[in-house]
PDB file of N, CA and C in Angstrom:
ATOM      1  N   UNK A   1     203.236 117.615  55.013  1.00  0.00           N
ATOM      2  CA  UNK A   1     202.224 116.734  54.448  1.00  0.00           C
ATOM      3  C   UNK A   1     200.877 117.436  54.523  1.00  0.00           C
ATOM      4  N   UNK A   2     199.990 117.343  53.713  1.00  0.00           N
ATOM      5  CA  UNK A   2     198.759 118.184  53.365  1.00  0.00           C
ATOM      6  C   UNK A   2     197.739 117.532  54.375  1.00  0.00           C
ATOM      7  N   UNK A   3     197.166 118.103  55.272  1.00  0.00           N
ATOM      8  CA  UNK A   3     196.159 117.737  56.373  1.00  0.00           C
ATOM      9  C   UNK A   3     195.069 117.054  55.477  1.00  0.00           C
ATOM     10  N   UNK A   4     194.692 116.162  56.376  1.00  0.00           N
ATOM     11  CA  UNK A   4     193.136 115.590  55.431  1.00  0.00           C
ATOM     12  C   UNK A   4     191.897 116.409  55.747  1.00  0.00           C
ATOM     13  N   UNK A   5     191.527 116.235  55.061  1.00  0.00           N
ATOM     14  CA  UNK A   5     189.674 117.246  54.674  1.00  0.00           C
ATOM     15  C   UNK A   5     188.914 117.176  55.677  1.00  0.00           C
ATOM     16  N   UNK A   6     188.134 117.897  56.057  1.00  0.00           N
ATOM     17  CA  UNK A   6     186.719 117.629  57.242  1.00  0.00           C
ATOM     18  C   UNK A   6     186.310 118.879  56.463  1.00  0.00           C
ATOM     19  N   UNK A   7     184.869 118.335  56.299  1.00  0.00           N
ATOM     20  CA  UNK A   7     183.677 119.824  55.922  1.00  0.00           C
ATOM     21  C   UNK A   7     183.589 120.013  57.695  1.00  0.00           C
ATOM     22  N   UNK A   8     182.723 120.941  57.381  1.00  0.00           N
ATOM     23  CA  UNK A   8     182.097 121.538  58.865  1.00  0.00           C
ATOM     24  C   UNK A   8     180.831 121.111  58.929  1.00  0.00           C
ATOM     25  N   UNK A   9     180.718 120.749  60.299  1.00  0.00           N
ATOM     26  CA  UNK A   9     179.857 119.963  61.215  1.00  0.00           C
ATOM     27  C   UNK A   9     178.844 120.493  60.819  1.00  0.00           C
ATOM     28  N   UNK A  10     177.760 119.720  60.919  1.00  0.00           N
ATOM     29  CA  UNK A  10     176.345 120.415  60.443  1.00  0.00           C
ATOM     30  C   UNK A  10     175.672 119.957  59.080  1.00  0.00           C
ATOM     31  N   UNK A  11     176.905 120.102  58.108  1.00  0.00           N
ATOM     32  CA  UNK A  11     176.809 120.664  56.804  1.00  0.00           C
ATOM     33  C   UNK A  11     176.263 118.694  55.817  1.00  0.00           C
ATOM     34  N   UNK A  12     175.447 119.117  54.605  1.00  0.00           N
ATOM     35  CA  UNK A  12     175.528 118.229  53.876  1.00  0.00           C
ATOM     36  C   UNK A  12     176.636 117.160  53.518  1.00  0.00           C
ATOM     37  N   UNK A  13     177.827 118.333  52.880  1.00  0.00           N
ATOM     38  CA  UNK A  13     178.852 117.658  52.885  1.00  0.00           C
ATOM     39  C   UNK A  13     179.720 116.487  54.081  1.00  0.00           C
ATOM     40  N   UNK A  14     178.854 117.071  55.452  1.00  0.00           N
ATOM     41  CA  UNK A  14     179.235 116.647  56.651  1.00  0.00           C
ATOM     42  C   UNK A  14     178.697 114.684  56.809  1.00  0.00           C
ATOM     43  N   UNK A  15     177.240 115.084  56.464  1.00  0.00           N
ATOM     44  CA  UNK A  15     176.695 114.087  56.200  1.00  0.00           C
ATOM     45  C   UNK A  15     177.491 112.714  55.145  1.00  0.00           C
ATOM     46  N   UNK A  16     177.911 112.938  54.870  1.00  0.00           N
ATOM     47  CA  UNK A  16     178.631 112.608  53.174  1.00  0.00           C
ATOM     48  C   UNK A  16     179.538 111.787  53.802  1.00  0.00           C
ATOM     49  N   UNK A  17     179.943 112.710  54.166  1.00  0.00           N
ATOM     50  CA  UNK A  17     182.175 112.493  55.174  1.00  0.00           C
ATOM     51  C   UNK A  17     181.212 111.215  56.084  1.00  0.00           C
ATOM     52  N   UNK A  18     180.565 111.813  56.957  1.00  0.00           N
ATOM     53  CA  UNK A  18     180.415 110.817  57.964  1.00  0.00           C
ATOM     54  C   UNK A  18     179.767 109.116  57.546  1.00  0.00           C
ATOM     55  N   UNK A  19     179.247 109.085  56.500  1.00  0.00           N
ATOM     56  CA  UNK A  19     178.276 108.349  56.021  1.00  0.00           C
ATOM     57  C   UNK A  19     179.647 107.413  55.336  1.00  0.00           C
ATOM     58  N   UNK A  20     180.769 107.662  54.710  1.00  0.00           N
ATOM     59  CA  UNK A  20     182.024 107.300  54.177  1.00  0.00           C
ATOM     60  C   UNK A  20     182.642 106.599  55.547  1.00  0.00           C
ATOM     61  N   UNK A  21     182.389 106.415  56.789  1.00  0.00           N
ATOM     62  CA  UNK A  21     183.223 105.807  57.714  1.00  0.00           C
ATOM     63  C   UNK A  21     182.892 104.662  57.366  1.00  0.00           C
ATOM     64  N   UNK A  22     181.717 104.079  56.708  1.00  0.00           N
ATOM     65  CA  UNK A  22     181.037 102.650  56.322  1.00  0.00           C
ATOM     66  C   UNK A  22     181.877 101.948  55.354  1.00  0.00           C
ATOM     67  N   UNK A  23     182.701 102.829  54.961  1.00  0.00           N
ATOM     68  CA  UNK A  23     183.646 101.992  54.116  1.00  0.00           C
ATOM     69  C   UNK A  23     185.270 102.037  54.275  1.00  0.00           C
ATOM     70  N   UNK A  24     185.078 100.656  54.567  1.00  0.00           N
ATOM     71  CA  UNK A  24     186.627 100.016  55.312  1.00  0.00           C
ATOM     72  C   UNK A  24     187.413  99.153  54.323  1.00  0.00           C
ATOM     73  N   UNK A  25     188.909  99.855  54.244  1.00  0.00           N
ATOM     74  CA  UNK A  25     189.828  99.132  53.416  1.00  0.00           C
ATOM     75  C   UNK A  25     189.922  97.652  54.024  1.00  0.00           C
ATOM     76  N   UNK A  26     190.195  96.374  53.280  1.00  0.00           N
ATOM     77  CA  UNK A  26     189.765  95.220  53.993  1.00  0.00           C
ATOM     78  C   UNK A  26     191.228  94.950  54.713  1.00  0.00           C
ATOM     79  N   UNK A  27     192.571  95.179  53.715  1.00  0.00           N
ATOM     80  CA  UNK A  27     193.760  95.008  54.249  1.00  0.00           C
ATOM     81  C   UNK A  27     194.048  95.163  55.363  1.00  0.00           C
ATOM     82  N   UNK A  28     193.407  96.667  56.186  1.00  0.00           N
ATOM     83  CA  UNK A  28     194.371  97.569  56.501  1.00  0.00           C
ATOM     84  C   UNK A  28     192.841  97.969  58.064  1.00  0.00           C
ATOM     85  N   UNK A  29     191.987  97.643  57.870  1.00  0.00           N
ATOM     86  CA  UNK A  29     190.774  97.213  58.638  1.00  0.00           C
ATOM     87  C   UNK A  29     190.345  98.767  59.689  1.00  0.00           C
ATOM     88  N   UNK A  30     190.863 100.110  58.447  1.00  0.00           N
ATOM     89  CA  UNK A  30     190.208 101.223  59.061  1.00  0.00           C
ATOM     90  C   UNK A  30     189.478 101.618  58.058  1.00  0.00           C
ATOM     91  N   UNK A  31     188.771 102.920  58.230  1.00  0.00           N
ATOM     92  CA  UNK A  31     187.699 103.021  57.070  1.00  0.00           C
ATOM     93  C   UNK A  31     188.623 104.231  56.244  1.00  0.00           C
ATOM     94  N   UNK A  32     187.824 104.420  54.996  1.00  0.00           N
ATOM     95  CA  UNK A  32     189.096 105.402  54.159  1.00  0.00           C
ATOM     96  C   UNK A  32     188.700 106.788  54.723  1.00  0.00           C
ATOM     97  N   UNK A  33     187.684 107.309  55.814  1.00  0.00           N
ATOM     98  CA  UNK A  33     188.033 108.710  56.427  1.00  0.00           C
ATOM     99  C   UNK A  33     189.220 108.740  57.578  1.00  0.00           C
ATOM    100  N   UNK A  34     188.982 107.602  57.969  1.00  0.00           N
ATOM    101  CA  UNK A  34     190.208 107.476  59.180  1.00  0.00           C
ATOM    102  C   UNK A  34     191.407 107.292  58.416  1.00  0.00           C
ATOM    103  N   UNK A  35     191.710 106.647  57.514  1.00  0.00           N
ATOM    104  CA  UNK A  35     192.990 106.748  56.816  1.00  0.00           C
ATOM    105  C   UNK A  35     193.364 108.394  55.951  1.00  0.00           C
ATOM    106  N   UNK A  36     191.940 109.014  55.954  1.00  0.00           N
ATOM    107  CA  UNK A  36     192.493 110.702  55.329  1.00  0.00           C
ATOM    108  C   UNK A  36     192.559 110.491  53.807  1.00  0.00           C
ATOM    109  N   UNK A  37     192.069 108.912  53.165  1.00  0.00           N
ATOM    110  CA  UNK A  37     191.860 108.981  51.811  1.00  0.00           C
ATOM    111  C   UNK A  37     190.644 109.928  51.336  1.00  0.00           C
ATOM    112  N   UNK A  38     190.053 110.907  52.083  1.00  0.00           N
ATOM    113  CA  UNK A  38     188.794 111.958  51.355  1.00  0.00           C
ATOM    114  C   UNK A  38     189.227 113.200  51.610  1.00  0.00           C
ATOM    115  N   UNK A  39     189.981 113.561  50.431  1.00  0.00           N
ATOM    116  CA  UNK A  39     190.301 114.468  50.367  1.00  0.00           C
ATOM    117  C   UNK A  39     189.609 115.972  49.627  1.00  0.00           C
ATOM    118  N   UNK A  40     188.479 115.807  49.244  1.00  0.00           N
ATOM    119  CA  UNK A  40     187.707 116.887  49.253  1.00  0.00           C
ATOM    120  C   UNK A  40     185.871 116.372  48.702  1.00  0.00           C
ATOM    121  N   UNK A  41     185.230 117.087  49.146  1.00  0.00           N
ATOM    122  CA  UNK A  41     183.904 116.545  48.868  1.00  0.00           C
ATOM    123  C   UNK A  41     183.252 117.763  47.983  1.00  0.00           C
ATOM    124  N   UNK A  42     182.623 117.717  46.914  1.00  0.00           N
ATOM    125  CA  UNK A  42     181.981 118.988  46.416  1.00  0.00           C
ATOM    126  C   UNK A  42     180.787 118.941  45.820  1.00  0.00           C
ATOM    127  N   UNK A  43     179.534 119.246  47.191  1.00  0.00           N
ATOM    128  CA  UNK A  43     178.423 119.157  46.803  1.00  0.00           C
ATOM    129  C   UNK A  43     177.480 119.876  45.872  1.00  0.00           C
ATOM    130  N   UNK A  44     177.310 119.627  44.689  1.00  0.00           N
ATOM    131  CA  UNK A  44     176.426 120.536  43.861  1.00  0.00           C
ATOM    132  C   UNK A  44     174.996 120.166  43.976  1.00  0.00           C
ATOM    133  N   UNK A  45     173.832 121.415  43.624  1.00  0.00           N
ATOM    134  CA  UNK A  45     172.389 121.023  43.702  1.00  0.00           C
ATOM    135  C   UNK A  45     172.299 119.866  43.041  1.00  0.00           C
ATOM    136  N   UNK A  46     172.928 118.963  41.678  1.00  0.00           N
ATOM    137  CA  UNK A  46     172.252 118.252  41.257  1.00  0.00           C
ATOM    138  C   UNK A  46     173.969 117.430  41.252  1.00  0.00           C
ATOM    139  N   UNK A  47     174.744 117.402  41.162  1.00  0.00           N
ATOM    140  CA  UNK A  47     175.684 115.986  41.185  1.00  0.00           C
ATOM    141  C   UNK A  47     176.845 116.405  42.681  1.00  0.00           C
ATOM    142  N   UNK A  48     177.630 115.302  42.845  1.00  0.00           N
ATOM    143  CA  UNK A  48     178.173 114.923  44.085  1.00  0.00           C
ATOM    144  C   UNK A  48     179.535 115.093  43.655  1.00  0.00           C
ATOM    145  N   UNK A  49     180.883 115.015  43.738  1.00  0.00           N
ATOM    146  CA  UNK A  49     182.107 114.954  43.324  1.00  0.00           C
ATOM    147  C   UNK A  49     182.966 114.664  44.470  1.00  0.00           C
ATOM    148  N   UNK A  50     183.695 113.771  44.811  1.00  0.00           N
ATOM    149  CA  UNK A  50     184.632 113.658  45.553  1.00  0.00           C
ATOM    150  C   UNK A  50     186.025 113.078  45.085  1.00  0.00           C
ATOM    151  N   UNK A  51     187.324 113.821  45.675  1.00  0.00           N
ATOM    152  CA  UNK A  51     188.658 113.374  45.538  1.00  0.00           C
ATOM    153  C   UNK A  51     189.264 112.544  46.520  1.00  0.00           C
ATOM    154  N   UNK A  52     189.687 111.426  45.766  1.00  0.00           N
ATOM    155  CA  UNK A  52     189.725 110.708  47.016  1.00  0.00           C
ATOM    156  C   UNK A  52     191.329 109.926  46.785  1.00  0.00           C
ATOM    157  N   UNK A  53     191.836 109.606  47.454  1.00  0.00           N
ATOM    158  CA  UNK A  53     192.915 109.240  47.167  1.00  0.00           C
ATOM    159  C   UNK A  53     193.229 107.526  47.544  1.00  0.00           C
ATOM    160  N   UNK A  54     194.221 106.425  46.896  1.00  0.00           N
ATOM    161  CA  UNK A  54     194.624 105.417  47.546  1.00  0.00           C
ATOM    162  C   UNK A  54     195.679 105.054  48.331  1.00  0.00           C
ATOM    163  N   UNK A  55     195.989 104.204  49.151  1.00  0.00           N
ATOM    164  CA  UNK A  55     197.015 103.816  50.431  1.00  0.00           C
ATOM    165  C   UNK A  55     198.439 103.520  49.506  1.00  0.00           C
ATOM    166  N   UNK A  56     197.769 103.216  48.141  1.00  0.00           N
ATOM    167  CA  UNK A  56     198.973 102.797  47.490  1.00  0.00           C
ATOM    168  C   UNK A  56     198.785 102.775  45.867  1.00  0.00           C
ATOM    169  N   UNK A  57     199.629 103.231  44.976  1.00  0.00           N
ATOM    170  CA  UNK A  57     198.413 103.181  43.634  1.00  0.00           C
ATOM    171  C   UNK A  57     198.394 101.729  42.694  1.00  0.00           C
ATOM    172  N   UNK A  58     198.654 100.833  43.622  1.00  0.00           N
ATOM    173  CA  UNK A  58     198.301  99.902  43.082  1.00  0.00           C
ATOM    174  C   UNK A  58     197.707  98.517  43.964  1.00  0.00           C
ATOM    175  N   UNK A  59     197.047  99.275  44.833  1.00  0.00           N
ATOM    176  CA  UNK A  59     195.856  98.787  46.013  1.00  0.00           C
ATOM    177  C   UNK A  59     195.194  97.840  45.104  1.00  0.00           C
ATOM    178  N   UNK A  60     194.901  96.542  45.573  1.00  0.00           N
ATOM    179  CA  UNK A  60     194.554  95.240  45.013  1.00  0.00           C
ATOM    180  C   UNK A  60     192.703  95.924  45.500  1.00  0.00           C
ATOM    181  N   UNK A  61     192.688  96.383  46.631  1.00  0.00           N
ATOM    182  CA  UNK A  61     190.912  96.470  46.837  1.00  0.00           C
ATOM    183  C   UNK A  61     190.491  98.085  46.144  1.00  0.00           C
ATOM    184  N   UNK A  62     191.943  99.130  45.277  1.00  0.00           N
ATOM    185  CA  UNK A  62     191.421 100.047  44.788  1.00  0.00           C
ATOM    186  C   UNK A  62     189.745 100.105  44.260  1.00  0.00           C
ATOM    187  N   UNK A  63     190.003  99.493  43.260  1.00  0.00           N
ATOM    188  CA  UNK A  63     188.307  99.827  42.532  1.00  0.00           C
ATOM    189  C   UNK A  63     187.012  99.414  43.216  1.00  0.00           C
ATOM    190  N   UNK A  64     187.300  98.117  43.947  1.00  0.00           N
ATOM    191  CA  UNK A  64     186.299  98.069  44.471  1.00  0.00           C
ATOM    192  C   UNK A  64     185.678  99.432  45.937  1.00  0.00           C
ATOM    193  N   UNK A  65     187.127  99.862  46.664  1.00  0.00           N
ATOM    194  CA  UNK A  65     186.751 100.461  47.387  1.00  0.00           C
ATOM    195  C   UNK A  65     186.216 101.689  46.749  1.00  0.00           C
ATOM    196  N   UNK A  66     186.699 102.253  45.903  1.00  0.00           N
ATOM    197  CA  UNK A  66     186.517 103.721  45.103  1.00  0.00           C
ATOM    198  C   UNK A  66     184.984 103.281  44.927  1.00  0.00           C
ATOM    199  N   UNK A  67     184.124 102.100  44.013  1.00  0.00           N
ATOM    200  CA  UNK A  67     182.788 101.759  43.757  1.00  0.00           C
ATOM    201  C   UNK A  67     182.285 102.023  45.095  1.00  0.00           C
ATOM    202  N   UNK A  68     182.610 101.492  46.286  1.00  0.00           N
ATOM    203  CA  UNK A  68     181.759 101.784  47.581  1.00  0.00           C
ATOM    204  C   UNK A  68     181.525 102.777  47.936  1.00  0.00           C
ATOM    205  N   UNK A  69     182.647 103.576  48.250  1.00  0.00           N
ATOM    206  CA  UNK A  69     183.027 104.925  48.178  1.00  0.00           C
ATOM    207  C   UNK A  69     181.833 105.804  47.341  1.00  0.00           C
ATOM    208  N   UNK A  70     181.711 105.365  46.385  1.00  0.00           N
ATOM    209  CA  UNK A  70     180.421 106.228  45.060  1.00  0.00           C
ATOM    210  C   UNK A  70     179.176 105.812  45.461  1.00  0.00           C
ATOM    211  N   UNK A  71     178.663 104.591  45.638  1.00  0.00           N
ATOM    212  CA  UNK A  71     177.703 104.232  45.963  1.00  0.00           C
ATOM    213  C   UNK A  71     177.013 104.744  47.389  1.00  0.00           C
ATOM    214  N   UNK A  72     178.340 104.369  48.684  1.00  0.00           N
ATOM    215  CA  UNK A  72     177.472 105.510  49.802  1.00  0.00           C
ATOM    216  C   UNK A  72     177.069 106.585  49.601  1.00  0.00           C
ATOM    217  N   UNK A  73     178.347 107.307  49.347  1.00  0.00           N
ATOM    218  CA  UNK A  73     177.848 109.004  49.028  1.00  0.00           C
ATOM    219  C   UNK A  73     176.921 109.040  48.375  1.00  0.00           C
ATOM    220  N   UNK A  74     177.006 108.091  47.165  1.00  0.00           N
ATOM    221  CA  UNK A  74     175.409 108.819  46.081  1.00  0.00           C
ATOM    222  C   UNK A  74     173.907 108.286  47.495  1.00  0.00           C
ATOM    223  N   UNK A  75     173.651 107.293  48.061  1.00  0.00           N
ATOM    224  CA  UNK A  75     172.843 106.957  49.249  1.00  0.00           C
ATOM    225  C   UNK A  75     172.991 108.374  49.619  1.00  0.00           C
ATOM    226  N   UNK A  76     173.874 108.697  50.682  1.00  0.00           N
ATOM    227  CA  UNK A  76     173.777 109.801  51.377  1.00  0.00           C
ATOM    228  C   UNK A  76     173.034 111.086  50.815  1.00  0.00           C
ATOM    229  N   UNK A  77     173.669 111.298  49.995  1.00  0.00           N
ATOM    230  CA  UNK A  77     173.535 112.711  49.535  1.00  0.00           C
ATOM    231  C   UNK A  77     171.975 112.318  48.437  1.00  0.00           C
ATOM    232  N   UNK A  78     171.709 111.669  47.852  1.00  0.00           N
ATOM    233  CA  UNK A  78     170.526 111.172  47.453  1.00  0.00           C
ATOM    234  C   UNK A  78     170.383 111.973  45.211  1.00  0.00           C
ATOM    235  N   UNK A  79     171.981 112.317  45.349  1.00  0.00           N
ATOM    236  CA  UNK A  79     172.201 112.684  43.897  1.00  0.00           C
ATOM    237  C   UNK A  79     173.230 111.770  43.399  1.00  0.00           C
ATOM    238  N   UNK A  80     173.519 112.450  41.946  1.00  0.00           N
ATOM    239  CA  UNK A  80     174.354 111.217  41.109  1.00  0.00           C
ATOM    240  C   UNK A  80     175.746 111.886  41.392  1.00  0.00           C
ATOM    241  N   UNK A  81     176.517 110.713  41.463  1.00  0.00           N
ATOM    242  CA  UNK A  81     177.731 110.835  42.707  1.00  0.00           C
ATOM    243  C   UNK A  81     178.924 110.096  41.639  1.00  0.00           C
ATOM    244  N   UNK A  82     180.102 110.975  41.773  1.00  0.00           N
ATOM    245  CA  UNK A  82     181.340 110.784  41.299  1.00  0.00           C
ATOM    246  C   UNK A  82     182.625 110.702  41.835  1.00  0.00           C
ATOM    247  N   UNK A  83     183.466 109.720  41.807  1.00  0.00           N
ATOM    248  CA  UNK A  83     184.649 109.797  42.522  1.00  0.00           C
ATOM    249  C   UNK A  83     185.484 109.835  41.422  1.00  0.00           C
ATOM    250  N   UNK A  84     186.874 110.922  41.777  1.00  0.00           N
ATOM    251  CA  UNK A  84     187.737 111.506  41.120  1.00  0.00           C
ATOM    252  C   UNK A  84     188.740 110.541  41.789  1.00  0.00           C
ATOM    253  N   UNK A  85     189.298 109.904  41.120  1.00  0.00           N
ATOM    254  CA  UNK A  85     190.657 109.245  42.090  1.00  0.00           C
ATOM    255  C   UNK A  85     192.072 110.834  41.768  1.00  0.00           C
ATOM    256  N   UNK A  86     192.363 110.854  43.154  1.00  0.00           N
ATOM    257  CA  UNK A  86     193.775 111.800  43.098  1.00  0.00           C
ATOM    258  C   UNK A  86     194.966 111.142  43.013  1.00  0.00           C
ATOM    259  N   UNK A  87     196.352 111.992  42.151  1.00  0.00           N
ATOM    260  CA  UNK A  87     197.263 110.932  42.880  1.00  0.00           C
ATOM    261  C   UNK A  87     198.327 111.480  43.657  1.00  0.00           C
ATOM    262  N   UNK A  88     198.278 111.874  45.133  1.00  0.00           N
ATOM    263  CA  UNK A  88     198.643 112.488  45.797  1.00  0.00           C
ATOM    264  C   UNK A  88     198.904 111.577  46.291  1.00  0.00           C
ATOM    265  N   UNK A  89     200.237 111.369  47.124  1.00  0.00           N
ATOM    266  CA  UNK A  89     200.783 110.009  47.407  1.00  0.00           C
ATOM    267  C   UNK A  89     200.240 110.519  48.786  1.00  0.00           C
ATOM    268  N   UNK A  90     199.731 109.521  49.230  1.00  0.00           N
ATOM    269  CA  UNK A  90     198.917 108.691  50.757  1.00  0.00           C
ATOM    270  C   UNK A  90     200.210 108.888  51.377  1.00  0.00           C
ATOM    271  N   UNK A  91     200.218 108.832  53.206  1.00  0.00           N
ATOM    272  CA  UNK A  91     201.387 108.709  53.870  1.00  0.00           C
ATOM    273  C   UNK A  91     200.419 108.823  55.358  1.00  0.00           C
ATOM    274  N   UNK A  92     201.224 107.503  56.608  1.00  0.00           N
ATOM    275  CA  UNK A  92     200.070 107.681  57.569  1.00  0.00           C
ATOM    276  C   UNK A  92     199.816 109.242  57.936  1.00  0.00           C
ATOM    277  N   UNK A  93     200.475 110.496  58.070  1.00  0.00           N
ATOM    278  CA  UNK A  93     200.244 110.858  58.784  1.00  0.00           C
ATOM    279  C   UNK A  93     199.066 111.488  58.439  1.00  0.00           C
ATOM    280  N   UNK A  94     198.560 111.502  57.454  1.00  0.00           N
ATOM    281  CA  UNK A  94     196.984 111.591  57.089  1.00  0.00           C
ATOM    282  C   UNK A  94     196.175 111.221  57.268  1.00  0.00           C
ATOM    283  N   UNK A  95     196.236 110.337  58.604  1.00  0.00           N
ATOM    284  CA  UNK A  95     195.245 109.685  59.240  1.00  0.00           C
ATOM    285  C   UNK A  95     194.775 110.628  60.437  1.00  0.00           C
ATOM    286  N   UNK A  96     193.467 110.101  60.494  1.00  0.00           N
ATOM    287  CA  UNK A  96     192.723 110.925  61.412  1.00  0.00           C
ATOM    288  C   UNK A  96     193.748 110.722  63.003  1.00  0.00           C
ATOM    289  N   UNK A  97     193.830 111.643  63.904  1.00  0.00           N
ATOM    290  CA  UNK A  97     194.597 111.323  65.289  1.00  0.00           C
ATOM    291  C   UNK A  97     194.055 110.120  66.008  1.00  0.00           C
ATOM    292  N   UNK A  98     194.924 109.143  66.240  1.00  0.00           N
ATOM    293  CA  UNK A  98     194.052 107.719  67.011  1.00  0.00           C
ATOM    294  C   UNK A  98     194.061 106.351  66.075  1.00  0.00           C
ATOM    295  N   UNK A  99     193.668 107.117  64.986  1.00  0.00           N
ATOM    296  CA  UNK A  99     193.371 105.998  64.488  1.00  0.00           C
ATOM    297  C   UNK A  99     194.150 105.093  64.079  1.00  0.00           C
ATOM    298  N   UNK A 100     193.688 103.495  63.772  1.00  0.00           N
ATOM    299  CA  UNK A 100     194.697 102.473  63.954  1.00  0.00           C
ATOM    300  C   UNK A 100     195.278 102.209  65.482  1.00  0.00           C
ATOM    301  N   UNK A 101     195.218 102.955  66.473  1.00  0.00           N
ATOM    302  CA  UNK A 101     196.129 103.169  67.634  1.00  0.00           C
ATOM    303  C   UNK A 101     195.989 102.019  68.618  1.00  0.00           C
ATOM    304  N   UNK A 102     194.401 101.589  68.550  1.00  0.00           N
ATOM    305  CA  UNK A 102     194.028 100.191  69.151  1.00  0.00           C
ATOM    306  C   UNK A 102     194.658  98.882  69.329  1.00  0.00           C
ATOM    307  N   UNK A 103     195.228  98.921  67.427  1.00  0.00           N
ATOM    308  CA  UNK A 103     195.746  97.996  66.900  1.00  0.00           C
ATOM    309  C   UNK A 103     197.362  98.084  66.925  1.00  0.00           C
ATOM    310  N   UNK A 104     198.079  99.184  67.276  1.00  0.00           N
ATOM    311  CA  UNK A 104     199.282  99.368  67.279  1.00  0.00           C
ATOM    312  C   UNK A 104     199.694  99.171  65.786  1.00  0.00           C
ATOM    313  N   UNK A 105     198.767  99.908  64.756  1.00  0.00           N
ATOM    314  CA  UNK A 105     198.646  99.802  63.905  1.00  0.00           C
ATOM    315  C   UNK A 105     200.270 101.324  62.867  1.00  0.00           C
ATOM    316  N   UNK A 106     199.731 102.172  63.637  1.00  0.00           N
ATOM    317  CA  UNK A 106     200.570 103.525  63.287  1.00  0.00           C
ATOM    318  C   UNK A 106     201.108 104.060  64.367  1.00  0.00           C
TER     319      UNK A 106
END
């Protein structure tokens, strides 16, 4: 299974990733970095691009989360911001280590 994304610490893109924990699938009550739905971020001087993937491809909170998803990042990063939906089928183990674990969730 394909590891999920992390830019490196420090970095704009870092900012981006981290700023994306603010948005939580409502079902499923982790945010889509802890679930490993950001699967690549690609910051240009003037637009934003991210691939991002869903838990399922026919997620009832898809669009709205993908809109949140666009709207932080474009906040964060402070340019005009695009989400690419992927369709790389989701599977837990693309979740960040821990997560859900509280909940006896995964």
């Amino acid at each position: 299974m394909a590891l999920s994304y992390k830019p490196e610490p420090g970095t704009k893109e870092w900012e981006v990733f981290e700023a994306l924990r603010d948005v939580v699938d409502p079902e499923i009550g982790l945010n889509i970095v802890e679930l490993g739905l950001i699967r690549n971020i690609d910051l240009q001087p003037d637009r934003l691009t991210i691939r991002m993937i869903l838990t399922t491809p026919f997620c009832p909170y898809g669009p709205a989360l993908i809109e949140q998803a666009r709207q932080t990042a474009q906040a964060a990063a402070g340019i005009p911001t695009r989400i690419e939906l992927d369709m790389e089928m989701w599977d837990p183990s693309m979740m960040e280590e821990g997560a859900g674990a509280e909940w006896g969730l995964f």
